[in-house]
Protein backbone atom coordinates (compact mmCIF):
# COMPACT_ATOMS: atom_id res chain seq x y z
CA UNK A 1 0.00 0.00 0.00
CA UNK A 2 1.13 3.47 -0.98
CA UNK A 3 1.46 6.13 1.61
CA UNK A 4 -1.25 8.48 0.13
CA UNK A 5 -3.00 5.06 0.28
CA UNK A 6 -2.44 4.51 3.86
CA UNK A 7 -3.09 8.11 4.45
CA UNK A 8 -6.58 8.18 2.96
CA UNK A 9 -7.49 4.74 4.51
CA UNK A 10 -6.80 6.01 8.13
CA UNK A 11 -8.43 9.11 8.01
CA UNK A 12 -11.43 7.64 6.15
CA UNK A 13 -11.40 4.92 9.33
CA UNK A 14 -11.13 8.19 12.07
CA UNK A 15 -14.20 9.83 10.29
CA UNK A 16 -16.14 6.89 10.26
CA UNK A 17 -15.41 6.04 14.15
CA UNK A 18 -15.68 9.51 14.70
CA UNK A 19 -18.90 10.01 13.79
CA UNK A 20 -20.05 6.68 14.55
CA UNK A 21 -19.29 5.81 18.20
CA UNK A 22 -17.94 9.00 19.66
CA UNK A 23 -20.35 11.46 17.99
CA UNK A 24 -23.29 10.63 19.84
CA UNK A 25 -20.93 11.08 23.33
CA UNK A 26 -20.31 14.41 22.39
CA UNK A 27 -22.92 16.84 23.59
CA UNK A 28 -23.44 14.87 26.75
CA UNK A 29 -19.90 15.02 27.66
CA UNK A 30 -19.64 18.77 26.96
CA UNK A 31 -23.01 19.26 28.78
CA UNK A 32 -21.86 16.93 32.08
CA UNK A 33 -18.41 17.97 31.73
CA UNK A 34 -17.18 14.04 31.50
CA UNK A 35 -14.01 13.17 30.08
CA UNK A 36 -13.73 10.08 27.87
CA UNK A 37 -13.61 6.81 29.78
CA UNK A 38 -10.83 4.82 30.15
CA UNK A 39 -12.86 1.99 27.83
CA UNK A 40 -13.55 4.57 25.24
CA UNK A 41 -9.53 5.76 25.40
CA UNK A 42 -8.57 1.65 25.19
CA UNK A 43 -10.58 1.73 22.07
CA UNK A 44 -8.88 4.11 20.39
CA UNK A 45 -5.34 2.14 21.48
CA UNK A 46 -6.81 -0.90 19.69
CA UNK A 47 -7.57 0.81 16.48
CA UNK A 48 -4.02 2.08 16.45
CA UNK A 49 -5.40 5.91 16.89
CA UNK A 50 -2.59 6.68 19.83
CA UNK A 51 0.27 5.71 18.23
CA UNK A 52 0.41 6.68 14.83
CA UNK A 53 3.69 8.96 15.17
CA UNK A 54 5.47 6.43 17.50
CA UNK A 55 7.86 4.00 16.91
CA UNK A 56 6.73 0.63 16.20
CA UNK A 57 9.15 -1.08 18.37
CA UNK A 58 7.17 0.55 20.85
CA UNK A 59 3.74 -0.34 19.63
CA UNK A 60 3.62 2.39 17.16
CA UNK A 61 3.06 3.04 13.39
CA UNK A 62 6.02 5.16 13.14
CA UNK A 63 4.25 6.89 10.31
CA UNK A 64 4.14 10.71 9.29
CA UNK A 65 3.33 13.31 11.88
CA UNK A 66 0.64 14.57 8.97
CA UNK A 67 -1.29 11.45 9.30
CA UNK A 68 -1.78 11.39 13.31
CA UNK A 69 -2.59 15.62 12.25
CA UNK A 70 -5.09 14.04 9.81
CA UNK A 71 -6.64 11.96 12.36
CA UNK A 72 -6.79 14.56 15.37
CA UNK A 73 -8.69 16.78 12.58
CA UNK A 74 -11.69 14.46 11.84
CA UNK A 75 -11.95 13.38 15.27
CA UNK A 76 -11.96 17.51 16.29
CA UNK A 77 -14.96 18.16 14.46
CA UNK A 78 -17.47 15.60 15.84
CA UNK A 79 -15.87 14.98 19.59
CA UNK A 80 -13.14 16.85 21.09
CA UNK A 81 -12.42 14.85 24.22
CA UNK A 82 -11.99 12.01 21.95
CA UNK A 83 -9.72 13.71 19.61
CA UNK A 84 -7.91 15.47 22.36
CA UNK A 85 -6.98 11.73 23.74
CA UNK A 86 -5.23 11.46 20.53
CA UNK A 87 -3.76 14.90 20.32
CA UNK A 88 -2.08 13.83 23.87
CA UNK A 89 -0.80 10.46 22.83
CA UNK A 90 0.62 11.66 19.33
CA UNK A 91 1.74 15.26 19.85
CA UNK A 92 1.97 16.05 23.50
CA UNK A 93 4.15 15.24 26.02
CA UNK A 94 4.45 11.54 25.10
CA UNK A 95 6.58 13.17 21.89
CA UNK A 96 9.03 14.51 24.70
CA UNK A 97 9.38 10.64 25.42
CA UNK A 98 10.02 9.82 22.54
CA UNK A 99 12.28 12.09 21.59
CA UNK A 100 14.17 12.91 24.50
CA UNK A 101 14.06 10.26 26.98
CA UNK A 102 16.51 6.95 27.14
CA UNK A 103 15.40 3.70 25.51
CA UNK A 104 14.99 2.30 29.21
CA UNK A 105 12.24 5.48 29.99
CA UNK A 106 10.88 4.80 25.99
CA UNK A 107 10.12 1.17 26.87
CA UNK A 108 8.98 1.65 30.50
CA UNK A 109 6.43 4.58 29.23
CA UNK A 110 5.34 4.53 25.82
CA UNK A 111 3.65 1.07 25.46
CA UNK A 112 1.19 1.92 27.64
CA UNK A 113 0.51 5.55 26.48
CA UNK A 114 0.09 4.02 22.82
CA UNK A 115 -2.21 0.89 24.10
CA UNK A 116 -4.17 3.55 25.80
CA UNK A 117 -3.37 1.58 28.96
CA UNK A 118 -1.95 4.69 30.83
CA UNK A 119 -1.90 8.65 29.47
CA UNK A 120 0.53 11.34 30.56
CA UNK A 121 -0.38 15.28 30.16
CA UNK A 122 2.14 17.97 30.23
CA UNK A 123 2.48 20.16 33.13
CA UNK A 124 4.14 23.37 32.44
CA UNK A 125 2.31 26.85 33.40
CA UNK A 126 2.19 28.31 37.11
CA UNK A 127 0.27 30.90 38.37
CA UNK A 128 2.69 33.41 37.61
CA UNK A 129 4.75 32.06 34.79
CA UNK A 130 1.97 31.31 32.12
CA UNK A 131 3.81 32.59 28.76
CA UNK A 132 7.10 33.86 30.27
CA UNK A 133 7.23 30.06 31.06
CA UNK A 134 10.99 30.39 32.29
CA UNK A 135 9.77 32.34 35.33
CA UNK A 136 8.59 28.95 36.45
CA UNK A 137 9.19 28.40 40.67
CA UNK A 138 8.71 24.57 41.35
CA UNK A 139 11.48 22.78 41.93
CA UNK A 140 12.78 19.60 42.07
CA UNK A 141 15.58 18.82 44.56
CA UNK A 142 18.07 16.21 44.39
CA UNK A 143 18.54 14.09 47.54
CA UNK A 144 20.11 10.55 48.18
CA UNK A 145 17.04 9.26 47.18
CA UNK A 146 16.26 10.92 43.78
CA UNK A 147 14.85 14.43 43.61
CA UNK A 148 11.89 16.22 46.01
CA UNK A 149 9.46 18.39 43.91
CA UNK A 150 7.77 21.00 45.16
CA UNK A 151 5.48 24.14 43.65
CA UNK A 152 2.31 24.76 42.18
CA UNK A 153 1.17 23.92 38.41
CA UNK A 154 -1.86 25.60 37.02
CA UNK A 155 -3.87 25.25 33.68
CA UNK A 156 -3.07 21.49 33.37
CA UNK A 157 -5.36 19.86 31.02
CA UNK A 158 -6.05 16.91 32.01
CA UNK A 159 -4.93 17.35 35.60
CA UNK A 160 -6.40 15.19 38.05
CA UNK A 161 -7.17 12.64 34.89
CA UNK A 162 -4.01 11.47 33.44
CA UNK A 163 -1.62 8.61 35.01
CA UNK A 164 1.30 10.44 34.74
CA UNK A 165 2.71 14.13 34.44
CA UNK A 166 5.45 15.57 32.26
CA UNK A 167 6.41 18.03 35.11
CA UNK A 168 8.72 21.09 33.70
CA UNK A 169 10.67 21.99 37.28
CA UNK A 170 13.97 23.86 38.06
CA UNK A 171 16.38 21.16 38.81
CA UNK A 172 19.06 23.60 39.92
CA UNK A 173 19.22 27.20 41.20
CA UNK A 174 20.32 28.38 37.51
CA UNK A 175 18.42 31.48 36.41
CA UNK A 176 15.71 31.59 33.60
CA UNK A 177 16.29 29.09 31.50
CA UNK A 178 19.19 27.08 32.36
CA UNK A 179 18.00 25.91 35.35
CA UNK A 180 14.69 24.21 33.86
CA UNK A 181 14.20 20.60 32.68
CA UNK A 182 11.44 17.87 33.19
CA UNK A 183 10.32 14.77 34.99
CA UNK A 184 7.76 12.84 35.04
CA UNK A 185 5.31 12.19 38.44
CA UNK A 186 3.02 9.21 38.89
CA UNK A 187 -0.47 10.41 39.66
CA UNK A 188 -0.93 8.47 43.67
CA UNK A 189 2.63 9.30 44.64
CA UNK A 190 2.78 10.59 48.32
CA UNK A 191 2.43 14.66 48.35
CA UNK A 192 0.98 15.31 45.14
CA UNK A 193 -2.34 16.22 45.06
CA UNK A 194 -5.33 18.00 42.32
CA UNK A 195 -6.98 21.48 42.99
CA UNK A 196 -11.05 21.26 41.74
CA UNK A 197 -11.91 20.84 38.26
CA UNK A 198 -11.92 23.78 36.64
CA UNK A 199 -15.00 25.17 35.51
CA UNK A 200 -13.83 26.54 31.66
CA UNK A 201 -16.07 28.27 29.11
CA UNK A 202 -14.87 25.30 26.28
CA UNK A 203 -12.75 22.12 26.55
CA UNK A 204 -15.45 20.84 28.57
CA UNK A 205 -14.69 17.36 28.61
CA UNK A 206 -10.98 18.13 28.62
CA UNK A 207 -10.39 18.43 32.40
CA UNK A 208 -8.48 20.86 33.99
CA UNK A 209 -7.28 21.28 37.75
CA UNK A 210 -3.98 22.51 39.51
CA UNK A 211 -1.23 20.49 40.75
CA UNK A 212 0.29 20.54 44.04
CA UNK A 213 3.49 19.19 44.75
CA UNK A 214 4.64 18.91 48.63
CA UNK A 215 8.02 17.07 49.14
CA UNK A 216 7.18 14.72 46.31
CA UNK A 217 9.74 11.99 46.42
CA UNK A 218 11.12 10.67 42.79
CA UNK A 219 13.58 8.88 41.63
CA UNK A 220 16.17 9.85 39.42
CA UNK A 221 15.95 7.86 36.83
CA UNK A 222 12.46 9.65 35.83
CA UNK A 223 14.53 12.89 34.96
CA UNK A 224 13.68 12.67 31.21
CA UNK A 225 15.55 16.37 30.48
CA UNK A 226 18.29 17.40 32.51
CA UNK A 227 18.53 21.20 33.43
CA UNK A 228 20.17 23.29 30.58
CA UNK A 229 18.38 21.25 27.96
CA UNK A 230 15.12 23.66 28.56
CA UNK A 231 15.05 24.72 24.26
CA UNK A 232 15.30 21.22 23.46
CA UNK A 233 11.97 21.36 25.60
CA UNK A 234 10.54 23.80 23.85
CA UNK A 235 11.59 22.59 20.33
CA UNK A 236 9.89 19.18 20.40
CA UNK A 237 6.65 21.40 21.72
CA UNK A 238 6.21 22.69 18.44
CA UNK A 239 4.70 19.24 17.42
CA UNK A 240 2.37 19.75 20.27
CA UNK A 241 1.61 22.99 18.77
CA UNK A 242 1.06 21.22 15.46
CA UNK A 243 -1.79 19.01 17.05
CA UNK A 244 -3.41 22.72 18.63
CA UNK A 245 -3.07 23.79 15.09
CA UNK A 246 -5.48 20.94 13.85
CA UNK A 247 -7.71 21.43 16.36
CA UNK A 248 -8.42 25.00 15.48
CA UNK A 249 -8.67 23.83 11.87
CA UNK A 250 -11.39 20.55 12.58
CA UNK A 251 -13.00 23.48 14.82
CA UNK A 252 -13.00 25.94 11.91
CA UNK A 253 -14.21 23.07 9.17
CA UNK A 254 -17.18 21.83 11.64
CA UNK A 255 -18.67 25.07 11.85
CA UNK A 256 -18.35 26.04 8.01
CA UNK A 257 -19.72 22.66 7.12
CA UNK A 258 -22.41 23.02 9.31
CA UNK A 259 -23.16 26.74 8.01
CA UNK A 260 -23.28 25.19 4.20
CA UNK A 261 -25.73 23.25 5.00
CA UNK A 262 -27.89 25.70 6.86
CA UNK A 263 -27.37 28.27 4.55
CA UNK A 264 -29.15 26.11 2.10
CA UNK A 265 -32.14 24.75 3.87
CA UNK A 266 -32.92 28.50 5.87
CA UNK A 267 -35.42 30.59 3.92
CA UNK A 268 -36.06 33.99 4.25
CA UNK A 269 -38.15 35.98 2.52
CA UNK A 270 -39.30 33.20 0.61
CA UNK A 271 -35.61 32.29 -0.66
CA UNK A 272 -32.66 30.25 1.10
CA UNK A 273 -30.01 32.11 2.89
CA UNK A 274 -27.65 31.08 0.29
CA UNK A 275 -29.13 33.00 -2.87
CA UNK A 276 -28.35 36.18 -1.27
CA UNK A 277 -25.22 38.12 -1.96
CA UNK A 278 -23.90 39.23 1.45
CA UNK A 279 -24.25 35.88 2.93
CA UNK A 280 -22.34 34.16 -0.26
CA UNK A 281 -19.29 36.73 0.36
CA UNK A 282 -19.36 35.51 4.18
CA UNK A 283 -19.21 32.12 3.53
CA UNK A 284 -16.44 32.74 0.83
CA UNK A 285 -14.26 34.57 3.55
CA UNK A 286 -15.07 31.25 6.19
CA UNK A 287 -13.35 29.03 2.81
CA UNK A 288 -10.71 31.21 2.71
CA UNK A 289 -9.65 31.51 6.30
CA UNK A 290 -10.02 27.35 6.88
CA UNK A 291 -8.21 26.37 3.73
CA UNK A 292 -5.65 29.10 4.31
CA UNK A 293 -4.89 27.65 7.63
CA UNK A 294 -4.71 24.16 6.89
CA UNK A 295 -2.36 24.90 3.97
CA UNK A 296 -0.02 26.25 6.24
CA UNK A 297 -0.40 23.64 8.57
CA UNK A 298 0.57 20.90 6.11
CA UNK A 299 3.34 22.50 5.01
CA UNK A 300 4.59 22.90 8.51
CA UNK A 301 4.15 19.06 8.64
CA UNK A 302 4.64 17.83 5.39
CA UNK A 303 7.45 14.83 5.46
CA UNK A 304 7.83 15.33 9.27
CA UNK A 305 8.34 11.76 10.73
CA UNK A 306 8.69 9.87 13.92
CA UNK A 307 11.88 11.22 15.75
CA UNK A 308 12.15 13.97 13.71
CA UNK A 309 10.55 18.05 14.14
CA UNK A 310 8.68 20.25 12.38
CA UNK A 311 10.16 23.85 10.90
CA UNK A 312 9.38 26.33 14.23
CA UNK A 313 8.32 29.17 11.84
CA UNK A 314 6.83 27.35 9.96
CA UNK A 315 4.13 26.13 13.21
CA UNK A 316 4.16 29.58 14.97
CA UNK A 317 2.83 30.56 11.27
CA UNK A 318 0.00 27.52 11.09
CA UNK A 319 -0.97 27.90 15.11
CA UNK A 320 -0.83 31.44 15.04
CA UNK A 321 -3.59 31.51 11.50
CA UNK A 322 -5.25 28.43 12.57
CA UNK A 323 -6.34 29.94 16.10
CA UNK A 324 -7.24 33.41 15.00
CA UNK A 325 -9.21 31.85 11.67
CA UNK A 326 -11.12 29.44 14.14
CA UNK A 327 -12.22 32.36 16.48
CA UNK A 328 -13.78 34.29 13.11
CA UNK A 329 -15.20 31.50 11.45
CA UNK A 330 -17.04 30.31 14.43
CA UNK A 331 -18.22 34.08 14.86
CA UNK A 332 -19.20 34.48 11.42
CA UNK A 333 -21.02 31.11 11.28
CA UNK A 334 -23.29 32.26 14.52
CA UNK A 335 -24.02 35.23 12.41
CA UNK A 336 -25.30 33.40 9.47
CA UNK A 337 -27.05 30.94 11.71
CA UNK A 338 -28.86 34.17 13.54
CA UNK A 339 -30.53 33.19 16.74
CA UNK A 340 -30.11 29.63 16.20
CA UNK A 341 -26.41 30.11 16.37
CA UNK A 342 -26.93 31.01 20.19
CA UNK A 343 -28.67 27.78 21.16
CA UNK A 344 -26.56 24.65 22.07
CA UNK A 345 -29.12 22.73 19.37
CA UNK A 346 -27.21 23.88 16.32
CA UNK A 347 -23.40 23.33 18.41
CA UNK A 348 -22.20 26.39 16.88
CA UNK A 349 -22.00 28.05 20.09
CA UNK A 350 -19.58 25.07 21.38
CA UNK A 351 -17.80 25.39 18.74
CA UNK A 352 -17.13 28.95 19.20
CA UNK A 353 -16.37 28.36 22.65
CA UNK A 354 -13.66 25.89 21.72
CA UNK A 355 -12.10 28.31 19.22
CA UNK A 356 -11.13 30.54 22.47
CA UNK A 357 -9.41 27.18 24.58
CA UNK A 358 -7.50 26.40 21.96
CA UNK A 359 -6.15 29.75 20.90
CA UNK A 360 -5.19 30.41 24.62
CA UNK A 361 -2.98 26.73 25.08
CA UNK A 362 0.05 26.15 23.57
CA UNK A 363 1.07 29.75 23.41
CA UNK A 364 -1.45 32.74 22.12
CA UNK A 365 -1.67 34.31 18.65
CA UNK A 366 0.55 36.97 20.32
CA UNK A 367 3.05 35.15 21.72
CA UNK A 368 3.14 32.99 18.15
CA UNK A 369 3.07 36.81 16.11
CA UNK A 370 6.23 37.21 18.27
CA UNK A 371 8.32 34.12 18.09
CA UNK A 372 7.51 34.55 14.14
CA UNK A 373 9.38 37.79 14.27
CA UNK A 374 12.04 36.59 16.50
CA UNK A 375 12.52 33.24 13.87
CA UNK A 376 12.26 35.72 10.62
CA UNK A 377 15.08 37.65 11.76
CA UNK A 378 16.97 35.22 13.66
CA UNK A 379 17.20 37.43 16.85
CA UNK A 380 16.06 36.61 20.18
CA UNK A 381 14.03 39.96 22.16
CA UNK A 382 14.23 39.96 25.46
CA UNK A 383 10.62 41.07 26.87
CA UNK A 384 11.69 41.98 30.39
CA UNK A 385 14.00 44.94 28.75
């Protein structure tokens, strides 16, 4: 089989489960608030959804990034707690693993994160180091017996939920960022402990909470990035930023699809919505902005595979048009949808609430319009000058 083959054949199979066993979840998990279930997240492990861009010594496909970013788009536009599950497996902290960690950590970890047996979420924010992320405070001591974490984490999605943590910590008493690395917590181990769910205007279904780390006893040998190695850090997060990318974009797609077909069936005086003029140059603008946006985002990812990253100017330049073109389309399809684009019958309004999460994680449209300024010119700008 060819790899545009393969490629269509996968994302024809995530469309189909998509829409067929996780679509119905969807409004009663934003409604409730409930995350997907551990059965539900097995499932996806047995249909190979979790470990598309992992190696297949470890249970992986080992296959291009674009095809897990293929995936994590069809499942965005029907559930996003199911597609997020996928987003964390293939592009979030699990990449760190395999990337960055030894073979002993790979083998001891990623198994079970691409089974769906066990997930891990990324733990990086405070509550006063959100974007200047190098102002960070919790630490992680070394001791005879491995390394005592404590500090506060805040914004984790996920927290509370996932098995494990990907815990970015100052290791040594280095400023900024020389002093930062990352290790990885067991959810149960003595001292570390969840704040309440957080009660978010999207990503419901995605759960949120704060960690709290008091004397936290690890062991060395879960140090996955020594201190120093902080931009190697932030370099394999640009795949993670890749999977936010594709979120925006299935966000973006659901809500023009679902404006095409109102647009069509809506009459108003005595003629659908579509035959008139105004409404044909909004939806043209809502083509314009998704297709823009997802062209950037494939070139950002095109030939990117297992072990290897994506051009960083390249994804500041996809998340940064992806997030702002999800926030407008979703706007402009409540517009067009009029009153019914307020009620949570139509799911415009969730999608629109969405748009906002996603912009916000992973580093804002400003913070992206920045680093895309800072990678055009090859300069670094210090922000505290």
């Amino acid at each position: 089989m060819t790899p545009v083959d393969e490629f269509t054949e996968i994302r024809a199979l995530a469309a189909r489960v998509a829409r067929d066993v996780y679509g119905p979840l969807a409004d009663q998990m934003d409604l409730d608030r409930t995350p997907v279930s551990r059965e539900q997240r097995k499932r996806l492990g047995d249909l190979g959804f979790l470990g598309i861009a992992h190696p297949e010594r470890f249970g992986g496909s080992e296959a291009p990034l674009a095809q897990a970013l293929a995936v994590i788009e069809e499942f965005g536009m029907v559930c996003r707690p199911a597609a997020f599950q996928i987003f964390e497996a293939n592009t979030g902290p699990a990449q760190v693993i395999t990337h960055l960690a030894t073979e002993e950590q790979r083998e001891r970890w990623l198994p079970d994160i691409i089974s769906g047996e066990r997930t891990m979420a990324v733990a990086i924010s405070e509550p006063d180091a959100g974007s200047a992320a190098t102002d960070m405070r919790t630490s992680a001591k070394l001791t005879e017996d491995g390394y005592i974490i404590n500090g506060t984490k805040r914004w984790i999605s996920n927290g509370g939920e996932a098995d494990q943590y990907l815990v970015y910590c100052r290791l040594n008493d280095e400023p900024g960022a020389q002093g930062i690395g990352a290790i990885v917590v067991d959810r149960g181990t003595p001292g570390f402990t969840f704040g309440a769910g957080e009660r978010l205007m999207g990503f419901r279904g995605i759960p949120s909470a704060d960690l709290y780390f008091d004397n936290v006893q690890v062991p060395a040998s879960d140090v996955v990035v020594p201190a120093g190695d902080f931009g190697k850090l932030f370099g394999v997060f640009s795949i993670e930023r890749l999977g936010n990318t594709s979120m925006s974009i299935a966000i973006g797609q659901a809500a023009l699809d679902k404006t095409l077909k109102y647009v069509e069936q809506r009459e108003q005086f005595g003629k659908p919505l579509v035959e008139f003029q105004s409404v044909q140059v909004i939806l043209a603008d809502m083509v314009l902005l998704v297709e823009a946006a997802r062209l950037l985002r494939d070139r950002a990812a095109a030939g990117v595979r297992s072990g290897e990253l994506p051009n960083s100017l390249h994804v500041s330049l996809a998340k940064c048009t992806a997030n702002e073109m999800a926030k407008r389309v979703t706007d402009l399809a409540m517009q067009l949808h009029g009153g019914n684009g307020y009620t949570e019958e139509y799911g415009i309004e969730r999608l629109h609430r969405d748009s906002h999460g996603w912009a916000i994680a992973g580093g804002t449209p400003t913070i992206q319009r920045m680093r895309i300024v800072s990678e055009m010119l090859g300069r670094r700008f210090d922000q505290r000058a």
